[in-house]
Structures are given as C-alpha cells and as structure tokens.
Protein backbone atom coordinates (compact mmCIF):
# COMPACT_ATOMS: atom_id res chain seq x y z
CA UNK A 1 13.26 34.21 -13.47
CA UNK A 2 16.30 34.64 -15.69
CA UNK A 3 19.05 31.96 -16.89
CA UNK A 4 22.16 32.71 -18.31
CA UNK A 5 22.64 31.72 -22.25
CA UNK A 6 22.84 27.62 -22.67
CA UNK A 7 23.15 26.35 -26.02
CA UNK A 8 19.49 25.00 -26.77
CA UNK A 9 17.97 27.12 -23.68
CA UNK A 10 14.65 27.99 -24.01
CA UNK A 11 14.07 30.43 -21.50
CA UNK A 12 10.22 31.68 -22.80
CA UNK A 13 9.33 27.68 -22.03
CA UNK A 14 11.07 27.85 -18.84
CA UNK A 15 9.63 30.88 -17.99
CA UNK A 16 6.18 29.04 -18.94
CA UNK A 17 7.05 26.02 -17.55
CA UNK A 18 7.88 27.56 -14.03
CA UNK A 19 4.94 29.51 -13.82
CA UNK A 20 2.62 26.45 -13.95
CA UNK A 21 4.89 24.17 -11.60
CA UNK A 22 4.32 27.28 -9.61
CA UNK A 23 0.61 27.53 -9.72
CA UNK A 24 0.41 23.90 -8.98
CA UNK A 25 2.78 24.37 -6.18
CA UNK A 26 0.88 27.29 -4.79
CA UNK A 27 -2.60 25.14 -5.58
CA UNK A 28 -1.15 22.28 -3.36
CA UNK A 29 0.32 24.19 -0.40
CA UNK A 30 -2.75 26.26 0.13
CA UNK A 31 -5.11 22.63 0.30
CA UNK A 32 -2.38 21.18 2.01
CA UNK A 33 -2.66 24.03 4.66
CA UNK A 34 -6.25 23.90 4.93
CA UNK A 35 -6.51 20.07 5.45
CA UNK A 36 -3.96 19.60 7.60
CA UNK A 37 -5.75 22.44 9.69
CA UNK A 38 -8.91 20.50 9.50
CA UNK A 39 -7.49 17.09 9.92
CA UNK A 40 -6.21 17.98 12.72
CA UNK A 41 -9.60 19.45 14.12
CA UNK A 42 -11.67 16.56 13.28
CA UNK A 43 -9.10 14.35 15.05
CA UNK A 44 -8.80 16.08 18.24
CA UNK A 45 -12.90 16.17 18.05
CA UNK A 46 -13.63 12.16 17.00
CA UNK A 47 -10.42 10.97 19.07
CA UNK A 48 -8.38 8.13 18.62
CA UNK A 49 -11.56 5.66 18.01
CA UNK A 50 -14.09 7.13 15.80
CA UNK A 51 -10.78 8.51 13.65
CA UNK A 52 -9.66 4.92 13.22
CA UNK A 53 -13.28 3.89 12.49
CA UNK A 54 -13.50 7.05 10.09
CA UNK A 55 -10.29 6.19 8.22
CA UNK A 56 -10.60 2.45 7.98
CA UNK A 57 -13.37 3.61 5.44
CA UNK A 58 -11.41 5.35 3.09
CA UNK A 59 -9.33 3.05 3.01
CA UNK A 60 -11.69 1.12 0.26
CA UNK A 61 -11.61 3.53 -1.71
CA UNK A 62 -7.86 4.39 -2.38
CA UNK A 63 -7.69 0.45 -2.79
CA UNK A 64 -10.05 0.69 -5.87
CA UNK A 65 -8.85 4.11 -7.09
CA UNK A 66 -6.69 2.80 -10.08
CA UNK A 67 -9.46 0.83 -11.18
CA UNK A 68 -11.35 3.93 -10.80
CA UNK A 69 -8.58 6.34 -12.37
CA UNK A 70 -7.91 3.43 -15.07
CA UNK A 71 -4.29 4.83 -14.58
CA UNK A 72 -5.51 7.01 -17.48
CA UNK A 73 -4.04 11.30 -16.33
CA UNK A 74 -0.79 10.94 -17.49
CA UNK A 75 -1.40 9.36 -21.18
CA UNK A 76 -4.21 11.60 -21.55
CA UNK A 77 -1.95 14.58 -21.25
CA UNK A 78 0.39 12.58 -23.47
CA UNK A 79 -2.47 12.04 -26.39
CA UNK A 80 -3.45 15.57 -25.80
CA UNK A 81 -0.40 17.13 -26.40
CA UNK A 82 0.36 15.19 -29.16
CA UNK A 83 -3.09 15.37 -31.14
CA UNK A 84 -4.47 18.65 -29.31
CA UNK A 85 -6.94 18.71 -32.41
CA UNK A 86 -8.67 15.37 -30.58
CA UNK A 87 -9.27 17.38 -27.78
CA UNK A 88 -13.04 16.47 -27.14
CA UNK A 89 -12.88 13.09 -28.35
CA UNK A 90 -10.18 12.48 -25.74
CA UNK A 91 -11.48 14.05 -22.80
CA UNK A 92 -15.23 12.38 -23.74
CA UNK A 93 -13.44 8.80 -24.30
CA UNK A 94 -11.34 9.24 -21.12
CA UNK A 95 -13.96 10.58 -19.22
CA UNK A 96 -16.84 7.70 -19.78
CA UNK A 97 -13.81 5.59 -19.53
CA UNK A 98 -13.65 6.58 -15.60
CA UNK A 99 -17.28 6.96 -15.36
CA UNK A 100 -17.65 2.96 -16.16
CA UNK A 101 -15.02 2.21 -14.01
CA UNK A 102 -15.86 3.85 -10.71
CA UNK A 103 -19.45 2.18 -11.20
CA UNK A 104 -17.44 -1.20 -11.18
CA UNK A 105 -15.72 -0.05 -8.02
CA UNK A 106 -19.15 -0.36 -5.94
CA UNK A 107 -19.46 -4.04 -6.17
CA UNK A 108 -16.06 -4.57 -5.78
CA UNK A 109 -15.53 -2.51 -2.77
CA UNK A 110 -18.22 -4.45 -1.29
CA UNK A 111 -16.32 -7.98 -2.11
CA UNK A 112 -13.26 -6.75 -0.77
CA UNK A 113 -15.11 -5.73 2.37
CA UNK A 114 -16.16 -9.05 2.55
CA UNK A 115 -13.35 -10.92 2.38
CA UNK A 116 -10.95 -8.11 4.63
CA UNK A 117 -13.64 -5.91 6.85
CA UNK A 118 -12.04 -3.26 8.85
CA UNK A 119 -13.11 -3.80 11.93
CA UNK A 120 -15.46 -1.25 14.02
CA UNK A 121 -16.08 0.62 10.59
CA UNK A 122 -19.27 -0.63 9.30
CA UNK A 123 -20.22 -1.27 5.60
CA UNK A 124 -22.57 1.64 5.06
CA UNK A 125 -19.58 4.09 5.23
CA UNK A 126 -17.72 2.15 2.61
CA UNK A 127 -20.47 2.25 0.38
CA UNK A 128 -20.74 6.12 1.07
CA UNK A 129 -17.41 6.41 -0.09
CA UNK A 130 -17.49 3.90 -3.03
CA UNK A 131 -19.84 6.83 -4.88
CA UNK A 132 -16.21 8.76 -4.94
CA UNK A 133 -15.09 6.81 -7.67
CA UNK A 134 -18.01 7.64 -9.98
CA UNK A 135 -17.70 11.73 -9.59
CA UNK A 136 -13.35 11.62 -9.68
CA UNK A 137 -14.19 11.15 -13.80
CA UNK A 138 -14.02 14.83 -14.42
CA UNK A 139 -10.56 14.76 -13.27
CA UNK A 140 -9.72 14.46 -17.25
CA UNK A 141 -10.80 18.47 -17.16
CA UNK A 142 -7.52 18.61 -14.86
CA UNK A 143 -5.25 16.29 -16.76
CA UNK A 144 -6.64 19.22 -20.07
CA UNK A 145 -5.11 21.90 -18.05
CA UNK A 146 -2.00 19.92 -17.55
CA UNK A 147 -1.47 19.15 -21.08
CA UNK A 148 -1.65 23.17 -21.89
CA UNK A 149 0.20 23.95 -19.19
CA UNK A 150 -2.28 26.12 -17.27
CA UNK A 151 -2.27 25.03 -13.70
CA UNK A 152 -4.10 28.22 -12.56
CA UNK A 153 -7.18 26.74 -13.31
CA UNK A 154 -6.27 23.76 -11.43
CA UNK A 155 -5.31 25.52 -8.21
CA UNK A 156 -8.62 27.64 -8.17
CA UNK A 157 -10.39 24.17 -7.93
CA UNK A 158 -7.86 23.17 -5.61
CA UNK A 159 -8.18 25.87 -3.28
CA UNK A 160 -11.92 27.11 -3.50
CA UNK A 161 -13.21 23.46 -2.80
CA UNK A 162 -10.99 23.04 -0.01
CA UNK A 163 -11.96 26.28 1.46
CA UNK A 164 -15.65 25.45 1.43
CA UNK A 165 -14.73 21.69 2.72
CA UNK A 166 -12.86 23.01 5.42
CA UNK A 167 -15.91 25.54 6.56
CA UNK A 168 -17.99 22.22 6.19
CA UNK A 169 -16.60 20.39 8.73
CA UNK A 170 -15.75 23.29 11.15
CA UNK A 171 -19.35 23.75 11.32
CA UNK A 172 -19.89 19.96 11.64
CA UNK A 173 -17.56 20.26 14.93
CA UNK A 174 -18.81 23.15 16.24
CA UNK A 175 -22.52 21.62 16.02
CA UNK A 176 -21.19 18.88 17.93
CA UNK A 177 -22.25 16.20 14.87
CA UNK A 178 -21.94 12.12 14.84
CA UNK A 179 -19.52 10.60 12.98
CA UNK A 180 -21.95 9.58 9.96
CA UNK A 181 -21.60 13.36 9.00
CA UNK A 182 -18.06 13.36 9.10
CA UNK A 183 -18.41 10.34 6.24
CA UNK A 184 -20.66 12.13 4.04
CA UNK A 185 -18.82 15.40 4.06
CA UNK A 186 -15.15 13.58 3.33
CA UNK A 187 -17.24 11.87 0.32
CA UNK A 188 -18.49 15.54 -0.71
CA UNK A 189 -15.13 17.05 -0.89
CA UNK A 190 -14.80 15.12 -4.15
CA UNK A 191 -17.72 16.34 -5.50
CA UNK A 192 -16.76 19.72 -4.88
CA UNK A 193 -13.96 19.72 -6.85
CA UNK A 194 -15.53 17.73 -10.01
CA UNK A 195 -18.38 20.09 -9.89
CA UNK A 196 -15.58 23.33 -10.11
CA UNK A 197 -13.81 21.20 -12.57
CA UNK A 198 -16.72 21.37 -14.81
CA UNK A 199 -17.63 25.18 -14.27
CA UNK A 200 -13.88 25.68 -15.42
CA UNK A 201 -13.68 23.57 -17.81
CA UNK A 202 -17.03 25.23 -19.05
CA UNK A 203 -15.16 28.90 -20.08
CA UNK A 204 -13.42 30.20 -22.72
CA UNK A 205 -16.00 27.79 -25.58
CA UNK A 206 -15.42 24.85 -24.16
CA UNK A 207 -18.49 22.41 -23.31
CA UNK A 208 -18.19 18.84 -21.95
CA UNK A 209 -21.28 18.36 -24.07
CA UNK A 210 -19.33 18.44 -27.62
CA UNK A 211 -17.03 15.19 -25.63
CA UNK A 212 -17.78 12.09 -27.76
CA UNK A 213 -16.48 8.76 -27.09
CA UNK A 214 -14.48 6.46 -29.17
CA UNK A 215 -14.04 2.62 -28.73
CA UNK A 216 -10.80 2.24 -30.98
CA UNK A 217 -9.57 5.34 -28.57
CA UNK A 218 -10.65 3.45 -25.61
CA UNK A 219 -8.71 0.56 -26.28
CA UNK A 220 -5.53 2.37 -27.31
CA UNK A 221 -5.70 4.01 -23.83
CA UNK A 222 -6.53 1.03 -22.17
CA UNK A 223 -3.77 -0.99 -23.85
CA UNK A 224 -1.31 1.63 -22.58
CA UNK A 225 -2.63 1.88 -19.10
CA UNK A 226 -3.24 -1.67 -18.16
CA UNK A 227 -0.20 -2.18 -16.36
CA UNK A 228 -0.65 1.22 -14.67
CA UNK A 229 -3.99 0.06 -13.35
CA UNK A 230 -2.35 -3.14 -11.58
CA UNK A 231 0.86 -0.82 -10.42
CA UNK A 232 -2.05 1.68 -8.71
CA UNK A 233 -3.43 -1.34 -7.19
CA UNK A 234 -0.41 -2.54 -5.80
CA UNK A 235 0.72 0.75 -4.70
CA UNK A 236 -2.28 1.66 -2.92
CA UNK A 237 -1.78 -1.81 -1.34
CA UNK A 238 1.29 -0.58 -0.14
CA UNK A 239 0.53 2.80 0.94
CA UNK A 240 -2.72 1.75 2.82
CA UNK A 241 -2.98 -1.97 3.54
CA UNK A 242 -1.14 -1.08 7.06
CA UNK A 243 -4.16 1.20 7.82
CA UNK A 244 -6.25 -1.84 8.06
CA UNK A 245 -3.98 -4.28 9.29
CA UNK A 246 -3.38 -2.16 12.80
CA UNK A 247 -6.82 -1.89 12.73
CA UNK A 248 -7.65 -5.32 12.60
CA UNK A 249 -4.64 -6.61 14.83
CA UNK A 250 -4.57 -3.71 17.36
CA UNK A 251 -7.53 -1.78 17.34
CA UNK A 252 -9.68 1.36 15.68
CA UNK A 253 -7.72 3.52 18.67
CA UNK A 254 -4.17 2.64 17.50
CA UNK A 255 -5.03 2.90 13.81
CA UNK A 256 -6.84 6.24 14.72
CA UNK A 257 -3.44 7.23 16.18
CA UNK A 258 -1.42 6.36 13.25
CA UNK A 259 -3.95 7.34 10.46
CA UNK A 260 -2.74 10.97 11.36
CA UNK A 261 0.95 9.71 11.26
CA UNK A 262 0.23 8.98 7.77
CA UNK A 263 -1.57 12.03 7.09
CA UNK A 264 1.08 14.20 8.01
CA UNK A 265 4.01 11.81 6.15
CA UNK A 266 1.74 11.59 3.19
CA UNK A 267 0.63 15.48 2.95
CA UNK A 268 3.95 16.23 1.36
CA UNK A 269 3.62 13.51 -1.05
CA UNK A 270 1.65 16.50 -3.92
CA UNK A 271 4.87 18.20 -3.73
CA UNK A 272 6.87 15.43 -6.88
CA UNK A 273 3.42 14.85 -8.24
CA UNK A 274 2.82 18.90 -9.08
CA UNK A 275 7.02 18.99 -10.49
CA UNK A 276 6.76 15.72 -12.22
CA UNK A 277 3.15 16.20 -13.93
CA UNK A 278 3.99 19.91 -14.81
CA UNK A 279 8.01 19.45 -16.22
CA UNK A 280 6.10 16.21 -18.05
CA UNK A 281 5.42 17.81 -21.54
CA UNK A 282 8.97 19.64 -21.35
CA UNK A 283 10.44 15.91 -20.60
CA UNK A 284 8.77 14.90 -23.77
CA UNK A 285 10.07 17.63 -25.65
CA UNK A 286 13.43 17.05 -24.51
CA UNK A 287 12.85 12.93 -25.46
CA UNK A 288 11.80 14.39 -28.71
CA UNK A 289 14.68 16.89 -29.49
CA UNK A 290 17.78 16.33 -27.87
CA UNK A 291 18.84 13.13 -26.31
CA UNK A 292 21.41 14.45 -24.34
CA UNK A 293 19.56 17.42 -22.80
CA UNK A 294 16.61 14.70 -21.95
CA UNK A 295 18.97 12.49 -20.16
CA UNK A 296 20.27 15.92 -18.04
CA UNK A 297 16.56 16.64 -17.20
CA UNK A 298 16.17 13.51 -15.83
CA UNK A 299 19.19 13.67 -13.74
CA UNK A 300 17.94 17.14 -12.67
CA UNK A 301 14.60 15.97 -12.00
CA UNK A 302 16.15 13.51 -9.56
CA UNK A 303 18.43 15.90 -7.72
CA UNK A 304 15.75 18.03 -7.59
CA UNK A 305 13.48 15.33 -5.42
CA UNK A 306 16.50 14.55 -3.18
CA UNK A 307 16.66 18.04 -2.04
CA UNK A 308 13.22 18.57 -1.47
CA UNK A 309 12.86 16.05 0.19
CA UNK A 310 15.59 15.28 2.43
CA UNK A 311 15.49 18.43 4.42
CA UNK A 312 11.30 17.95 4.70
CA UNK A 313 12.34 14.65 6.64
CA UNK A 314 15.13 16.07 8.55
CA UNK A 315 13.15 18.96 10.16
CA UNK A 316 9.71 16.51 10.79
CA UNK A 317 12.08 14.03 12.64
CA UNK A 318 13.21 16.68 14.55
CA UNK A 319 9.70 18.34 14.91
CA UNK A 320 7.32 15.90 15.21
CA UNK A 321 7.35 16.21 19.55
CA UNK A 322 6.11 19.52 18.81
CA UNK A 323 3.50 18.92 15.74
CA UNK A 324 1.81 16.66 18.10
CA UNK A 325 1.61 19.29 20.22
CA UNK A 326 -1.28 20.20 18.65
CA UNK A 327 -2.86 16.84 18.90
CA UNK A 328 -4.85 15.62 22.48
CA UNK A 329 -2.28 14.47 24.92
CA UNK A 330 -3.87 10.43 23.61
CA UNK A 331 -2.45 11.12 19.92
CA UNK A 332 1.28 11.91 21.55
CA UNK A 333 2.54 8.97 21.63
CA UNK A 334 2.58 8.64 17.67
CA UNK A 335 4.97 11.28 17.13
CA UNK A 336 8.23 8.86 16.59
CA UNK A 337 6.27 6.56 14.31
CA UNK A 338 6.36 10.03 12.29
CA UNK A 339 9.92 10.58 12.90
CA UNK A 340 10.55 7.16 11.25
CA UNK A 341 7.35 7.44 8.28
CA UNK A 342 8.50 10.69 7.16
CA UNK A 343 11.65 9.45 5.67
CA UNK A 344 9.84 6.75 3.12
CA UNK A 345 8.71 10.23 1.34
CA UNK A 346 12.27 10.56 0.04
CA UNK A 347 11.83 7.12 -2.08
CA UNK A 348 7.82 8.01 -3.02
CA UNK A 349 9.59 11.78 -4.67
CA UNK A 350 12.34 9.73 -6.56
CA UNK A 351 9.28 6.79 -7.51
CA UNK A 352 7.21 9.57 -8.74
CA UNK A 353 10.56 11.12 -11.05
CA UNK A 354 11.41 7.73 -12.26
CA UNK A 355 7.88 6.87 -13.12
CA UNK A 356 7.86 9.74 -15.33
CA UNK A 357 10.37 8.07 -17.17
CA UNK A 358 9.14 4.74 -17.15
CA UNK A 359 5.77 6.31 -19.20
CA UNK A 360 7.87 8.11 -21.17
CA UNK A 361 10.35 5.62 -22.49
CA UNK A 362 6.96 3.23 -22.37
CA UNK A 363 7.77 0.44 -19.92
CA UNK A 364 4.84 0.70 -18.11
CA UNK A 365 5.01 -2.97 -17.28
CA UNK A 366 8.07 -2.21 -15.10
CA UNK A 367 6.01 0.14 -12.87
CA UNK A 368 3.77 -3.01 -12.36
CA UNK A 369 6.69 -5.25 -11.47
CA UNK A 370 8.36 -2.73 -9.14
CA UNK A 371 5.33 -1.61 -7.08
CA UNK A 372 4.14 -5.41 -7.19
CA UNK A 373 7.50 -6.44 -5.62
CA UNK A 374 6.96 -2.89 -3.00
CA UNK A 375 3.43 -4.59 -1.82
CA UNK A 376 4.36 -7.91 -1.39
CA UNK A 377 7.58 -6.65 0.79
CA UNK A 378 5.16 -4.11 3.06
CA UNK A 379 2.58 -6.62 3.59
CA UNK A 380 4.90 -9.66 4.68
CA UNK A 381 6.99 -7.12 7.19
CA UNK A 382 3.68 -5.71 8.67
CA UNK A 383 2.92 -9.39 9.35
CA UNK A 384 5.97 -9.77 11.40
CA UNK A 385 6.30 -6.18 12.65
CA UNK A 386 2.95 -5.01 13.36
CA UNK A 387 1.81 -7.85 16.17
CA UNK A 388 5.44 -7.14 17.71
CA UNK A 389 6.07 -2.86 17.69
CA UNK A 390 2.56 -1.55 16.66
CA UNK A 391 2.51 0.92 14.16
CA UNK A 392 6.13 1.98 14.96
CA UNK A 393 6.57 -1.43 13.11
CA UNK A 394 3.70 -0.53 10.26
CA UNK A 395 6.14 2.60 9.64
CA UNK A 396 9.53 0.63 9.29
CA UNK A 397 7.53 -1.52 6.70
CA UNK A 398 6.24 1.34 4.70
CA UNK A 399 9.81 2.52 4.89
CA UNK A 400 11.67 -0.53 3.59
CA UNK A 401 8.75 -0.94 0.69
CA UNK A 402 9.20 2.15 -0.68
CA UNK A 403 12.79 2.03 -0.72
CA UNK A 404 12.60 -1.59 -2.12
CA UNK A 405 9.97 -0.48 -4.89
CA UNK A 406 11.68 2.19 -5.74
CA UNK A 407 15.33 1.15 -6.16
CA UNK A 408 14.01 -2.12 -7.76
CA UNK A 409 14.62 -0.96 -11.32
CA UNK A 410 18.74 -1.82 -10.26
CA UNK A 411 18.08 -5.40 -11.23
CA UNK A 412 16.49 -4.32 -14.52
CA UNK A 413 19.40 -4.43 -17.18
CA UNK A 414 17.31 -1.36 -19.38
CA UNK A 415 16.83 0.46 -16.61
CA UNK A 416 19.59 -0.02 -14.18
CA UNK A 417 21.07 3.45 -15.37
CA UNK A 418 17.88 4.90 -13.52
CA UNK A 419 18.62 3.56 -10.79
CA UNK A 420 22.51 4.84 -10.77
CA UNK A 421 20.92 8.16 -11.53
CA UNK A 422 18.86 8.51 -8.20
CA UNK A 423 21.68 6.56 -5.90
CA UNK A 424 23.65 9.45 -7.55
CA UNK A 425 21.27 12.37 -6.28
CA UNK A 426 20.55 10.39 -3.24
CA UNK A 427 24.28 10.52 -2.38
CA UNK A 428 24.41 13.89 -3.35
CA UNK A 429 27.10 13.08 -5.72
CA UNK A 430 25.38 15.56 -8.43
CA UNK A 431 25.98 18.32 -6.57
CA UNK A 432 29.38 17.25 -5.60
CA UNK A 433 30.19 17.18 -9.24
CA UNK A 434 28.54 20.77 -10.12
CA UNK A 435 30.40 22.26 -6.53
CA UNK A 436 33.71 21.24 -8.28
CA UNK A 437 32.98 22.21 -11.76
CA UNK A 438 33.01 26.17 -10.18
C-alpha cells in the first residue's frame, strides 16, 4: 500500500506496520468467525437455561482476570521495545509474575462466589474455570510478538486453537454431552492457545527455559501496572457484573438469553484492541520524535475507531431480527436488547484509543479513576433498570457506563484535550475538516 510523499513519512514502517495490524486483523476475524459459529451452536443445543448456568461461570473468571493479567501486556511490549536486549529476563519476570497471580485467583474466586453466587451455576464450574488464570501466563510469548511487530505468529495461535476448539465442541453436540463437558472444554480453549504459544515461541533459538526472573524488574512492572490492575477490575465489573445480576434477579433463562446479546455486541470488541496494540510502538515512536505528528496519530487513531465502529452498530441495529434468526425461536426475543448493546462498542473502540494514550503519556491512575467512575454508574442503573425492563434495561446501563467511562477524562484539566479529540471524531468533525481542505 502506497502513500504519497509527507514530510517525515515513513512508508517502509507503514508498510510494516500495516502488515501486522493486518495479520492481527485477519487472526481476529477468522476466531471471531469460528466462535460465533460455535456459540451459536452450543446455545441453540443447551438453550436458554443451561447457557445462563454455563455463562454465569465465566463470569468469575473475567472478574479476576486483571489480577490474573497483572495489567502487565502493554508495558511489557513497552520494556521490550525499549531494552529488546532484556528480552528473556522480561518475558521470565512477566511470565512468573502471571503465574503467581492466577494461583491467587483460585481462592479468591471462591470468596467472591461466596459472598455473590450466581445462582443455578454451581461452584465446581467456577473452580474449573479459576485454573484459566494459571495457563493465560504464556500470553507474555504474545505481548513478544507484539513488541517486534510480528502478528503472524499470533494469528496462527489464534486461528489453529480455535479451529480445534470449535471441532471440540461440535463433537460434544453431536454426542449429545451434559453440560459439565461444555465447562471443561471452554476452560481448554485457553490451554490450547498457551500450549501453541509456547511451540511458537519455541522457533527460531528461542527457549522459555533461558527466561529468568528478576525482583527489582518485578516491582518496576508492578509499580507501573498497579493502577491498571484495579482499572481491569473495575472494567470487568462493568462489562460483566450485569451477567450475574439478571441472573440472580430474573433467572439462568433470561441471562442465558442475554449472555448471547453480549456475545455478539462484545465479538467486535478485538477489532480497537488488534489497531491499538499493533500502531502502539509506532505511537511511541511518534511520542519520541515528533510531537506534532504524535498528536495527529492520535487524532487519527480516534477517527479511525469512530468509523469502524459506527457503521458496525448501524447495520447490527438494523440486523439483529435477522441474526437471531439463527437462534431457537426462545432466544428471539433478545434481538432489540442487541439493537441497543451494540452501540456501547462505539465508546469501548474510543476507551481502548485513549487508553493507549493514557499508558503512553503515563497516567495510568486516570484509567483507574475513569473505569472506577464507569462501574459504579453500570452497577447503580442495573439496580434500578434491571428489576423494571430486564436485560433491555442491563443494555441501556452498559450503554450509559461506557459512554460515562469513556468521556470522563472531560473533567480532567490534563486530559480534557482527549476528550475534545474523540467528541471531534465522534461528530465527525475530522473528516469535515479534511472534506474541505480538498
């Protein structure tokens, strides 16, 4: 892909750049096609019930995964492009790092359980899925292939465990299995993809066994990631807590039902993860460099998330009669509660730009603030909302909470330009600008 001549273009690290958004991309779509083909599947074969019982589950565990992740991907592709030469002692710090932490998760999962049980989903299939924590540590092998910008690698994980997962469950359907099975092999997929992470990871002369860890290391990254940990809290709060709460208040049918509304809302949520965690090191170039041409990325980055995602919303609002077309006749009823959840993506692609930033310029504690302030506004309105419209009300909360966490940074004085930025894409007044400048 060509560009005409800019003054301080690089068009060999565009080129390089592009290719590994696009491998990412292509990764991401391909799992995303394959799951959402499954999910479906294993819906229509559990029905409303058992998927509400299956899905109150995981909830646990995407509770406890920034505990688990220590909030860690992102400043390990930051310490590994800036000291590449620390290579193993980074991946072997981060990694036991993770390993520790997703052994803490088990006990904690369990408390939490104990003080908020989903009920109808019993304990044992929380525990199953507390072990997820403990294999996600050789994610670091993917957060590696970030920081040298080969995605490839990534996406032949990505892919080739979620081929095998999908052929998994098919068979588990076709067999006619209980639901237990259906826990175990949702709990497997993870290990799938750390075990090809490793065999990966394992080419070319590298060896996990050379990692070492490094206590001073530890704390540096911990120091740094802290207030990530609490922001992954609170956003998984906010992304999930409404899972349980229909559950509890309504039923394991209606939270079956809208456990694939979320699905399908959240599938497209890879797509600003894969741009943001690709463009990353060319941000920090750009920081590094120029400070004008890292303020117009920026910019970019957040037009770039408003037309992405706009038009995904536009055409599920319109579609979702017919996506649940695919579903039993019982799911049908969910499809506006999609219509309405889909649009909350549009805040979650700008959150995910704008949190780029945030690392970048190093006020993490401001992604703690902001998704704190997103949590406690989803949880209060599913209080009032949920007992009175269902989960039509669960998906007007998730809705205002995103919006809420994500435009929050307008009443922070050093970061209120951010803010102008994305009400500026949102409004498409970015592109208004360029149509006029031709």
């Amino acid at each position: 892909m060509r560009i005409p001549n800019i003054p301080g273009f690089d068009q060999e690290a565009f080129d390089k750049y592009f290719k590994n958004t696009g491998m990412l991309f292509v990764g991401r779509v391909g799992s995303l096609l394959i799951k959402m083909i499954v999910g479906i599947s294993v819906a229509n074969y559990l029905g409303r019930g058992q998927n509400g019982i299956l899905f109150g589950g995981t909830v646990y565990i995407y509770f406890f995964s920034a505990i688990a992740t220590l909030g860690l991907d992102q400043f390990i592709v930051k310490e590994l492009h800036a000291f590449p030469e620390n290579r193993d002692r980074i991946l072997g710090t981060s990694f036991w790092m993770k390993v520790l932490a997703g052994i803490l998760c088990v006990p904690l999962m369990w408390l939490a359980y104990q003080v908020y049980p989903a009920k109808g989903t019993p304990y044992s299939y929380v525990f199953i899925f507390s072990m997820i924590g403990i294999v996600q540590a050789f994610t670091v092998i993917d957060s590696y292939f970030q920081s040298q910008v080969q995605s490839k690698y990534i996406m032949q994980v990505q892919v080739g465990g979620n081929l095998l997962s999908a052929a998994i469950k098919l068979v588990l359907i076709f067999s006619k299995m209980p639901l237990i099975w259906f826990v175990y092999a949702y709990a497997f997929d993870f290990l799938l993809i750390s075990i090809g992470y490793y065999f990966t990871y394992q080419r070319k002369g590298r060896d996990v066994f050379k990692w070492s860890y490094n206590s001073q290391l530890a704390k540096k990254l911990l120091n740094y990631s802290w207030p990530l940990i609490i922001s992954g809290i609170m956003i998984s709060l906010f992304m999930k807590i409404d899972q349980i709460m229909i559950q509890n208040m309504k039923g394991v049918k209606e939270a079956g039902a809208y456990a694939t509304v979320a699905s399908l809302s959240e599938a497209w949520n890879f797509v600003p993860v894969v741009i943001v965690t690709s463009l990353f090191p060319a941000i920090l170039n750009a920081k590094r460099d120029d400070a004008g041409r890292y303020r117009k990325r920026i910019q970019h980055l957040y037009d770039l998330m408003v037309y992405l995602s706009v038009p995904v919303a536009v055409v599920i609002t319109f579609a979702s009669p017919l996506i649940y077309k695919l579903y039993k006749p019982e799911f049908a009823y969910a499809a506006p509660v999609l219509s309405v959840h889909i649009w909350s993506g549009i805040f979650v692609f700008l959150g995910a730009a704008s949190g780029q930033y945030l690392i970048a310029e190093n006020y993490n504690k401001l992604t703690f603030i902001r998704t704190g302030f997103g949590a406690v506004v989803n949880i209060g309105l599913n209080l009032i909302l949920i007992p009175k419209m269902g989960m039509m009300g669960a998906a007007i909360a998730t809705l205002a909470a995103y919006g809420g966490s994500t435009m929050f940074l307008v009443f922070i004085p050093k970061v209120n330009d951010q803010a102008i930025m994305m009400l500026r894409s949102l409004f498409l007044i970015s592109l208004f600008k360029k149509l006029l400048k031709k």
